[in-house]
Protein backbone atom coordinates (compact mmCIF):
# COMPACT_ATOMS: atom_id res chain seq x y z
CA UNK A 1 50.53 -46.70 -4.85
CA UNK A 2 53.10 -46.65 -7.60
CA UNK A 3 50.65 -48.37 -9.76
CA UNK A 4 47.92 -45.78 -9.10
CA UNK A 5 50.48 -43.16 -10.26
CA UNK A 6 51.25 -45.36 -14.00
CA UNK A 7 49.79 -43.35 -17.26
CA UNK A 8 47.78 -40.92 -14.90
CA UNK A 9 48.08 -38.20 -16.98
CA UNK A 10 48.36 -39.66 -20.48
CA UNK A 11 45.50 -41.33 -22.45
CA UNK A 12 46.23 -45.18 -22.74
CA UNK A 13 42.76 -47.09 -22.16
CA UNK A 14 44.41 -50.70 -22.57
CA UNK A 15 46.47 -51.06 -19.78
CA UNK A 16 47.52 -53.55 -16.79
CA UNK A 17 49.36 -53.34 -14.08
CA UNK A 18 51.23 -55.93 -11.80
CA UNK A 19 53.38 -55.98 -8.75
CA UNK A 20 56.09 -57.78 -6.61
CA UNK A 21 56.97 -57.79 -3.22
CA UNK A 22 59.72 -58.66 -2.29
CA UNK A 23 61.01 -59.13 1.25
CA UNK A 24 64.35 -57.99 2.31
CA UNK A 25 66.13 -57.55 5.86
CA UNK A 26 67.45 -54.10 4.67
CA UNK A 27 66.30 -51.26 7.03
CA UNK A 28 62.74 -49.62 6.13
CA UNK A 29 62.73 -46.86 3.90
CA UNK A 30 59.99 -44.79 2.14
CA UNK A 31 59.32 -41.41 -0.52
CA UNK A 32 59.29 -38.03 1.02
CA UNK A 33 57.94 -36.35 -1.87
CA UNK A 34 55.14 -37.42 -4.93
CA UNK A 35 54.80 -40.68 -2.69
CA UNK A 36 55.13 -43.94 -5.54
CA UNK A 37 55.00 -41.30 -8.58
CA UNK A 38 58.68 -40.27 -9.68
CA UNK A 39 59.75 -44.65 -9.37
CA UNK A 40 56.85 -45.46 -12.21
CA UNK A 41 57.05 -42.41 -14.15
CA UNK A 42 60.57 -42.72 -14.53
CA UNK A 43 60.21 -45.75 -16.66
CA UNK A 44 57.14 -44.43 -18.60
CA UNK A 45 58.60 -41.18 -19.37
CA UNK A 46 61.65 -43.23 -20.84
CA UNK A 47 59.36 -45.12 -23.02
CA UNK A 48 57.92 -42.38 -24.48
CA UNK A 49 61.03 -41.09 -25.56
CA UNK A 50 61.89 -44.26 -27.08
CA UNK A 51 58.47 -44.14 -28.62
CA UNK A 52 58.78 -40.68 -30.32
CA UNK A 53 62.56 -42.21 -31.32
CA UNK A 54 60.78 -44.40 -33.07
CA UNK A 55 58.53 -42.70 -34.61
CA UNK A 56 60.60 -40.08 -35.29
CA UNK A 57 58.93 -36.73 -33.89
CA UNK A 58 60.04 -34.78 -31.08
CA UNK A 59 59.17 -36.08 -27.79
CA UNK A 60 57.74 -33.18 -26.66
CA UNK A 61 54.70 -33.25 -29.53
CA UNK A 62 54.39 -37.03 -28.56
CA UNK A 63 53.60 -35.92 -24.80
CA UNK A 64 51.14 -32.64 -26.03
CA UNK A 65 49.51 -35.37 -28.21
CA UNK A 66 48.68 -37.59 -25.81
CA UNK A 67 48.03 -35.47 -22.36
CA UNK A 68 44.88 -35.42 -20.50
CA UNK A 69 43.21 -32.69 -20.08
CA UNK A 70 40.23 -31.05 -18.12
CA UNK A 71 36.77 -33.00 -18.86
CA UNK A 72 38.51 -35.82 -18.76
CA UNK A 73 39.29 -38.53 -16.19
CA UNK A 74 42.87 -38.88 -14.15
CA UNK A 75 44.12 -42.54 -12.12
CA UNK A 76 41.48 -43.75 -9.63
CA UNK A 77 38.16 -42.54 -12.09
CA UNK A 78 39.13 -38.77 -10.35
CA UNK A 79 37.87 -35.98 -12.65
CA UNK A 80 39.93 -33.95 -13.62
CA UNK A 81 38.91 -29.95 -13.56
CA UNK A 82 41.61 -28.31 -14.47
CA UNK A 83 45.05 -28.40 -16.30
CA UNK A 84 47.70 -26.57 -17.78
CA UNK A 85 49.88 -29.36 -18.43
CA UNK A 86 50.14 -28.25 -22.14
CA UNK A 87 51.67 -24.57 -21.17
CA UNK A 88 53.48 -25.83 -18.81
CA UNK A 89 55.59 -28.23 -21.34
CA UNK A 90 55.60 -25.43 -23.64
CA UNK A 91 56.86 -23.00 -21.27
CA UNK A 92 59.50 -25.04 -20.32
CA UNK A 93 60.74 -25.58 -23.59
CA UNK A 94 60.90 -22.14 -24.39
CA UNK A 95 62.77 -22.05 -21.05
CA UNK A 96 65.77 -24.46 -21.25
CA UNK A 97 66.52 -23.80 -25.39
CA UNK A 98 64.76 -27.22 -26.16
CA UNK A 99 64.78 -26.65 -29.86
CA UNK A 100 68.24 -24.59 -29.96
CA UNK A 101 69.92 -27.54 -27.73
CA UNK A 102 68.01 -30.67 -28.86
CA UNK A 103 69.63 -30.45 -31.93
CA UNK A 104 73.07 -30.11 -31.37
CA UNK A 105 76.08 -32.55 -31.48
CA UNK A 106 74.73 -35.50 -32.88
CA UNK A 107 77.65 -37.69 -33.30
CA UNK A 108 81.19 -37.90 -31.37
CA UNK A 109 82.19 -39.61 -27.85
CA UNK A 110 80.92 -36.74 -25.51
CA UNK A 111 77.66 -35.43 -26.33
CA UNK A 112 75.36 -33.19 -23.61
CA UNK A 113 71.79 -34.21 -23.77
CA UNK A 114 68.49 -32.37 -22.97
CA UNK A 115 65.34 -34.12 -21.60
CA UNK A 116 61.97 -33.50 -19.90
CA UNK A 117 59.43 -35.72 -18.14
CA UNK A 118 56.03 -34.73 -16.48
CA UNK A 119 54.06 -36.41 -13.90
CA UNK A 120 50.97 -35.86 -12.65
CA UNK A 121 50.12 -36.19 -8.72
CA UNK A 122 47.07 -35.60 -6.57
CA UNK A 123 46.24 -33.02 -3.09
CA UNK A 124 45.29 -35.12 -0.10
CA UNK A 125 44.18 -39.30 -0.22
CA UNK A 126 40.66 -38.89 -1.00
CA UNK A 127 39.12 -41.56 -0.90
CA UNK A 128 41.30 -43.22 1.23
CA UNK A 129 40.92 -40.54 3.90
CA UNK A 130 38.42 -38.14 4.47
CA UNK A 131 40.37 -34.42 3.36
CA UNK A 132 38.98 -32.23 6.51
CA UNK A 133 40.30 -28.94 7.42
CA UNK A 134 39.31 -26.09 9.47
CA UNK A 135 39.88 -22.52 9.40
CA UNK A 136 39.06 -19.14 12.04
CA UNK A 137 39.68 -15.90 11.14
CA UNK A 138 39.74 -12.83 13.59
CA UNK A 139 40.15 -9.25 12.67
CA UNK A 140 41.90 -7.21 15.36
CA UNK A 141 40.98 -3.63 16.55
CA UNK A 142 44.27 -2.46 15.04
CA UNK A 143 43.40 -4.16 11.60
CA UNK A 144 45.89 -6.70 12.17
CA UNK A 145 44.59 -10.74 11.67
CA UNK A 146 44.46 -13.49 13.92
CA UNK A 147 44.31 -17.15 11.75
CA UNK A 148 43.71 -20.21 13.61
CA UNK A 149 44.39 -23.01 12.19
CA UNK A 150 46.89 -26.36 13.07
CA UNK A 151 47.57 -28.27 10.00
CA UNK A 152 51.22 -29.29 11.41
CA UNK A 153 54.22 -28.88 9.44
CA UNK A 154 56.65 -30.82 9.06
CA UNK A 155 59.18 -28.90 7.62
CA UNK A 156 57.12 -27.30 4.89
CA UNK A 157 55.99 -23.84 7.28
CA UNK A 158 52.97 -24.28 5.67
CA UNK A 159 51.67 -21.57 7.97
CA UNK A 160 53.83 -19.02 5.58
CA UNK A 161 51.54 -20.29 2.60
CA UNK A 162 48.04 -20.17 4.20
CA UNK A 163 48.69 -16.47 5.67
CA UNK A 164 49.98 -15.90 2.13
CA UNK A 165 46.15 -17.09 0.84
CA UNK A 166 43.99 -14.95 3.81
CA UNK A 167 46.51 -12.22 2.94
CA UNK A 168 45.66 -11.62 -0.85
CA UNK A 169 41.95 -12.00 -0.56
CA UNK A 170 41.74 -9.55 2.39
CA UNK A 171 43.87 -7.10 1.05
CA UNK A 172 46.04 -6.71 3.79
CA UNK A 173 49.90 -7.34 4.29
CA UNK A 174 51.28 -10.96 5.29
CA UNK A 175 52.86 -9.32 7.89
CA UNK A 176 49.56 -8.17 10.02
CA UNK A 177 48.61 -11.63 10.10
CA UNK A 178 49.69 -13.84 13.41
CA UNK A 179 49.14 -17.73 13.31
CA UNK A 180 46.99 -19.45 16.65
CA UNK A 181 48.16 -23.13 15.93
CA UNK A 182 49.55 -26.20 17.81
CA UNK A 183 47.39 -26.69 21.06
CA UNK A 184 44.12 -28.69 19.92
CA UNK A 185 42.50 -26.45 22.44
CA UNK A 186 42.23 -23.33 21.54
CA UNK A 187 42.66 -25.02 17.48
CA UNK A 188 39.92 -26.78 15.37
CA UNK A 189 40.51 -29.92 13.85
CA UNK A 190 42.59 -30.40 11.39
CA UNK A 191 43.94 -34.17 9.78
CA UNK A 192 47.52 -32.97 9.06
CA UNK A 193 50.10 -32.43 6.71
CA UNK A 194 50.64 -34.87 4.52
CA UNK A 195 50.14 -36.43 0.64
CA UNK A 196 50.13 -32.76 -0.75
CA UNK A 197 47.23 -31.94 0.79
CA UNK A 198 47.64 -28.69 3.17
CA UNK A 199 47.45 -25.81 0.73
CA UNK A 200 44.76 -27.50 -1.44
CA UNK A 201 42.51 -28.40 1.69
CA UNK A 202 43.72 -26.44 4.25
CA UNK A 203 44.18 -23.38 1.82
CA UNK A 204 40.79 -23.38 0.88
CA UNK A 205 39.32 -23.88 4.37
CA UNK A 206 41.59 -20.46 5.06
CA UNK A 207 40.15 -19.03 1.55
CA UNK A 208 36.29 -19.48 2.52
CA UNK A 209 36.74 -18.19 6.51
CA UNK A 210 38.56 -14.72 4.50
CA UNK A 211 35.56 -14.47 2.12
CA UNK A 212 33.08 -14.45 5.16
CA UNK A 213 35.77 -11.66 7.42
CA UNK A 214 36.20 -9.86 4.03
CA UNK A 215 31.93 -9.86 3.72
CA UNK A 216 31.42 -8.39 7.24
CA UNK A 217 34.26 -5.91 6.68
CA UNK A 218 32.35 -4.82 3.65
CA UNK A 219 29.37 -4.55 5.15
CA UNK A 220 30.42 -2.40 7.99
CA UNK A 221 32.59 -0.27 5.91
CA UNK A 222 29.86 0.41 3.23
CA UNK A 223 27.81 1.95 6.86
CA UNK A 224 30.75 4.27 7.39
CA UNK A 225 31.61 5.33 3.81
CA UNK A 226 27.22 5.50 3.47
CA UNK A 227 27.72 3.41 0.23
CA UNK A 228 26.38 -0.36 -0.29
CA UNK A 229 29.29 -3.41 0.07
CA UNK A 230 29.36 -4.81 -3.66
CA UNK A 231 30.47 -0.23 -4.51
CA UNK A 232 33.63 -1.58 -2.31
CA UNK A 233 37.02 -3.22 -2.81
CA UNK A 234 39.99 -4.05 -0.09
CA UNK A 235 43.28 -3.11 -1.14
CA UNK A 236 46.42 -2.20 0.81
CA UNK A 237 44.57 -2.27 4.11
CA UNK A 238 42.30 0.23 2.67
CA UNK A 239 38.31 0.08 2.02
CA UNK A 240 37.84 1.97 -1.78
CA UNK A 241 34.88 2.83 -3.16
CA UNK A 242 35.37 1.40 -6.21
CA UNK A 243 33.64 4.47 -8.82
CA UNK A 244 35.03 7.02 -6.36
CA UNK A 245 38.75 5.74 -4.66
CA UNK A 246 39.10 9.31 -3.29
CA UNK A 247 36.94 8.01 -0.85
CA UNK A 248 38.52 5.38 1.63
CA UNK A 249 38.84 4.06 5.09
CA UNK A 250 41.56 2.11 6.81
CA UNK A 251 41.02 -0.98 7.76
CA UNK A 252 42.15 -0.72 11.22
CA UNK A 253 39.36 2.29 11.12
CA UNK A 254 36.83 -0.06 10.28
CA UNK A 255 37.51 -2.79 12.82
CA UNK A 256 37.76 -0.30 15.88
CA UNK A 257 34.77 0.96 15.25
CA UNK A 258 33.17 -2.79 14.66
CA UNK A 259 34.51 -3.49 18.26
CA UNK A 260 34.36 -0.16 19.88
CA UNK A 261 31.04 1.19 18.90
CA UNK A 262 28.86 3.35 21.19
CA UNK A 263 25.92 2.59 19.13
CA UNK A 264 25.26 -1.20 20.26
CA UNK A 265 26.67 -2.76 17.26
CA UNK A 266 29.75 -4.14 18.20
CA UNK A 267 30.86 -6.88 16.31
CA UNK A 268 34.11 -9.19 16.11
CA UNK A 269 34.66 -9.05 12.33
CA UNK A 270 35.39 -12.82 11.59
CA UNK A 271 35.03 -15.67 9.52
CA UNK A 272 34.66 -19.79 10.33
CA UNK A 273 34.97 -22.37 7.44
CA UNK A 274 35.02 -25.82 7.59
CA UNK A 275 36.30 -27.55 4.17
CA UNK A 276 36.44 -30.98 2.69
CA UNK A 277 37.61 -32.09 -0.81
CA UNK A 278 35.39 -34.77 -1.85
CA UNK A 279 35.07 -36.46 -5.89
């Protein structure tokens, strides 16, 4: 894996890569985080310096110089669709005085140093697994959210971060949403939390079942406020027409009168999504 990781994100077409094992009777031990990246990158990220030594520009140019970026192809032949590698150096920079501290104290026995390395690392083990989450989303007479899902966490609460996502696109509070997770039956499937994968996968999963909740909202808002759903927009658990905000409904409004509704059109406002990252 730590090979996978070597000169992922910089542009070196003639390479080759080798390994050792080595058996010892030491007791087992593995990464927690960025599984095999930080052990090669450490080394490459020293050579660059030594490179731009060498060549005698700042290290920083050498690694905007030579970064991947979107268009092009990442470790494994994985496109890669997006990056912001090149503000994100920058922005650091700017951050930690890299120009103001860089230069200073040159010569003498103690001298204080100032570095950066960068590393790029995938969401989920595609192709090695197959990235599968599921997502339910129930609105609540009260306008409150129930979110099914059971990615496991081990440690992480990812649950924070995925009521976070179904949060922002609904246009409700984190707080009205409750998590429905652990028992695998009242829980879709889910294959777990692991190589980075749970707000990438998972996230989205919870990001397309809020897009279908939010639709139906719309819809039966737009009856109520006599308007069509693409005039509306969510926002602080309120239904705005967007050319007219004086004009509004609650949400909670909307989704007692989807459920109780003396006219025969009681509905369950909710969204389903089934999601799967595949290159």
């Amino acid at each position: 894996i730590t090979l996978i990781w070597a000169l992922g994100h910089y542009r070196c077409p003639n390479t080759d890569g080798w390994c050792d094992v080595v058996y010892t009777n030491t007791t087992l031990s593995g990464a927690m985080r960025g599984f095999g990246n930080p052990s090669v990158m450490w080394g490459v990220e020293q050579v660059m310096d030594m490179a731009a030594e060498k060549l005698g520009i700042d290290p920083l140019e050498l690694s905007l110089k030579n970064v991947k970026h979107a268009g092009e192809m990442a470790n494994m032949g994985l496109p890669i669709e997006s990056s912001y590698i090149d503000d994100c150096i920058r922005e650091g920079a700017k951050r930690i005085g890299w120009k103001e501290k860089r230069g200073k104290r040159k010569g003498g026995r103690a001298r204080r140093g100032v570095g950066m390395a960068t590393m790029t690392h995938c969401s989920g083990a595609w192709p090695l697994l197959i990235e599968h989450s599921n997502a339910f989303i129930k609105f609540n007479e009260d306008g409150t959210i129930s979110l099914t899902v059971n990615p496991g966490s081990p440690g992480t609460h990812i649950w924070g971060t995925l009521a976070q996502i179904a949060a922002e696109e609904l246009g409700i509070r984190v707080e009205d949403i409750s998590i429905v997770t652990g028992s695998t039956e009242t829980t879709m499937f889910d294959l777990g939390s692991h190589a980075s994968r749970s707000t990438y996968v998972t996230g989205n999963a919870v990001l397309e079942a809020a897009r279908q909740a939010k639709a139906q909202l719309l819809e039966r808002a737009a009856k109520m406020l006599e308007t069509s759903p693409d005039e509306l927009e969510v926002k602080d658990r309120r239904v705005y027409v967007k050319k007219a905000p004086e004009k509004s409904i609650s949400v909670a409004d909307v989704c007692f009168d989807a459920i109780w509704n003396l006219k025969g059109e009681s509905l369950n406002i909710s969204g389903k999504s089934s999601w799967a990252s595949h290159y």
